[in-house]
N, C-alpha and C. Protein backbone atom coordinates (compact mmCIF):
# COMPACT_ATOMS: atom_id res chain seq x y z
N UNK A 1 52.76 -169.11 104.26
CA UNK A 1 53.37 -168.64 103.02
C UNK A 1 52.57 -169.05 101.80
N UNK A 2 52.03 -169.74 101.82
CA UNK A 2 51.16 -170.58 100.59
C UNK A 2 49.91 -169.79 100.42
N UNK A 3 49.52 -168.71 101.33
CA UNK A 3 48.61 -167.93 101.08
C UNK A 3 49.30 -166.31 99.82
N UNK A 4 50.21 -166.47 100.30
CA UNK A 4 50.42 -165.07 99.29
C UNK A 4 50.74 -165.26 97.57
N UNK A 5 50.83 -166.77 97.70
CA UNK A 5 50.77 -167.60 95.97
C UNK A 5 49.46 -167.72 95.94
N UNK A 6 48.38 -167.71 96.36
CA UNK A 6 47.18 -167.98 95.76
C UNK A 6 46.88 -168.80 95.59
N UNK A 7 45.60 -169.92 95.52
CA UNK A 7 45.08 -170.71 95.49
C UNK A 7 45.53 -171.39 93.72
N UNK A 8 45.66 -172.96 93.87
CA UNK A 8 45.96 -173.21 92.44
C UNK A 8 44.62 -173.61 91.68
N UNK A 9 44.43 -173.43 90.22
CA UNK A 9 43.26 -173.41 89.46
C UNK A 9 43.06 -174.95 89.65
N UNK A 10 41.55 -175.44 89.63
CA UNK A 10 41.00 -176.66 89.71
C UNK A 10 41.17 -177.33 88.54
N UNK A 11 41.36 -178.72 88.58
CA UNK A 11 41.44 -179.69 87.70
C UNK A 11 40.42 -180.14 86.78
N UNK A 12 40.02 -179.49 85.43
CA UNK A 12 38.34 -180.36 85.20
C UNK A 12 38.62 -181.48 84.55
N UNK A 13 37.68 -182.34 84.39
CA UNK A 13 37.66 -183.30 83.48
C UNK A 13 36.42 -183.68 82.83
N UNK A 14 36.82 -183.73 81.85
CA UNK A 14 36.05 -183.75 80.86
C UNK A 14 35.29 -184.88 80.20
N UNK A 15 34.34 -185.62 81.27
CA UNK A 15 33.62 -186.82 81.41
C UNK A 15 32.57 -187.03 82.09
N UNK A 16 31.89 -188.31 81.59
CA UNK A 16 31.10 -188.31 83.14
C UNK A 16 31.24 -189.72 82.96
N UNK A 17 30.81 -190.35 84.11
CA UNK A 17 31.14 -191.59 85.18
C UNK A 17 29.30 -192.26 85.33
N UNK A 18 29.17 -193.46 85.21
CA UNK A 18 27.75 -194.10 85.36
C UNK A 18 28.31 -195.17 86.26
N UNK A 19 27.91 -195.08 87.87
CA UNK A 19 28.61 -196.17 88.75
C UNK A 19 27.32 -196.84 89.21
N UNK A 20 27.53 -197.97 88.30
CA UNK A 20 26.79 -199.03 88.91
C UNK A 20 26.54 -199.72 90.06
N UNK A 21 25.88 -200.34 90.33
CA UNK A 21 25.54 -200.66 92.46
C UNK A 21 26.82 -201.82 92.35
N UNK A 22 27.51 -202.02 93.09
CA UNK A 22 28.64 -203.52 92.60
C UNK A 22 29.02 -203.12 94.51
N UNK A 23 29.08 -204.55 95.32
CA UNK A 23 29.63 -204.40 96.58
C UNK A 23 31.47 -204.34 96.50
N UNK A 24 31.79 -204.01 95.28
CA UNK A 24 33.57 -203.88 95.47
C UNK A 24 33.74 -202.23 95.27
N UNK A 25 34.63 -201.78 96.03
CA UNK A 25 34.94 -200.38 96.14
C UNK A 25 35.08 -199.59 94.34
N UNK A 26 34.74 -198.27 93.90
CA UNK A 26 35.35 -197.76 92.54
C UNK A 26 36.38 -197.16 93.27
N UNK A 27 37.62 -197.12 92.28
CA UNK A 27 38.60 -196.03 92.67
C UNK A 27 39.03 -194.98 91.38
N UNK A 28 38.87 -193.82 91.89
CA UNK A 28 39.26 -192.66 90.28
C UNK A 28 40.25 -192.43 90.48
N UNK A 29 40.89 -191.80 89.59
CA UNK A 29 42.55 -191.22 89.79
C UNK A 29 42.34 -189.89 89.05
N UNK A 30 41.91 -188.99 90.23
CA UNK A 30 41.85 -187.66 89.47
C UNK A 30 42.73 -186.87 88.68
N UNK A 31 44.02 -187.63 88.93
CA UNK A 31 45.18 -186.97 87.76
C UNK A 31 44.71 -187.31 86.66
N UNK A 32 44.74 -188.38 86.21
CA UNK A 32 44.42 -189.27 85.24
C UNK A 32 43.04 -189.12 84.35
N UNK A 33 42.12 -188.59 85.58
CA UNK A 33 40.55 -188.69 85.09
C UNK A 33 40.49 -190.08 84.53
N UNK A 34 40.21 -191.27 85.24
CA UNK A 34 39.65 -191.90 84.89
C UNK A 34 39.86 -193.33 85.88
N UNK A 35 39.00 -194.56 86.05
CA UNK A 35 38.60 -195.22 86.54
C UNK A 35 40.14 -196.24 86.68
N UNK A 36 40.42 -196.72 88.15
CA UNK A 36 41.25 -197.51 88.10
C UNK A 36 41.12 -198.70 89.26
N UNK A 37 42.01 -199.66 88.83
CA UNK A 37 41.43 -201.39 89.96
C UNK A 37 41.78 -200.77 91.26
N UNK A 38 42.93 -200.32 91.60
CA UNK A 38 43.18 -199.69 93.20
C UNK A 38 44.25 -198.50 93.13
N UNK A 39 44.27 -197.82 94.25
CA UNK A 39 45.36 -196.90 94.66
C UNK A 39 44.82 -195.70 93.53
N UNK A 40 43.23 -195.31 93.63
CA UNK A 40 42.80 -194.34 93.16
C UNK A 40 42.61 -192.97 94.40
N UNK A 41 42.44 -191.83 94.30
CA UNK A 41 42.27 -191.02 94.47
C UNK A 41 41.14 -191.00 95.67
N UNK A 42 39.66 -191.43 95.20
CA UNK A 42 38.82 -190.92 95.68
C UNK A 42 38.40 -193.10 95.44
């Protein structure tokens, strides 16, 4: 059923990100667009 609604439009954000070498994980929160300590996105 989720095919006859159509695909939903992509999220942009309007930034860019410089990730430095660091051995602790980054986490983004793509709702948010922007950098968080944990329970990010990606």
């Amino acid at each position: 059923m989720w095919k006859l609604q159509g695909a939903e439009p992509l999220t942009g954000i309007d930034q860019r990100y410089k990730f430095p070498y660091t051995p602790e994980p980054v986490n983004v929160d793509l709702l948010a667009g922007r950098l968080v300590p944990t329970g990010g996105d990606l």
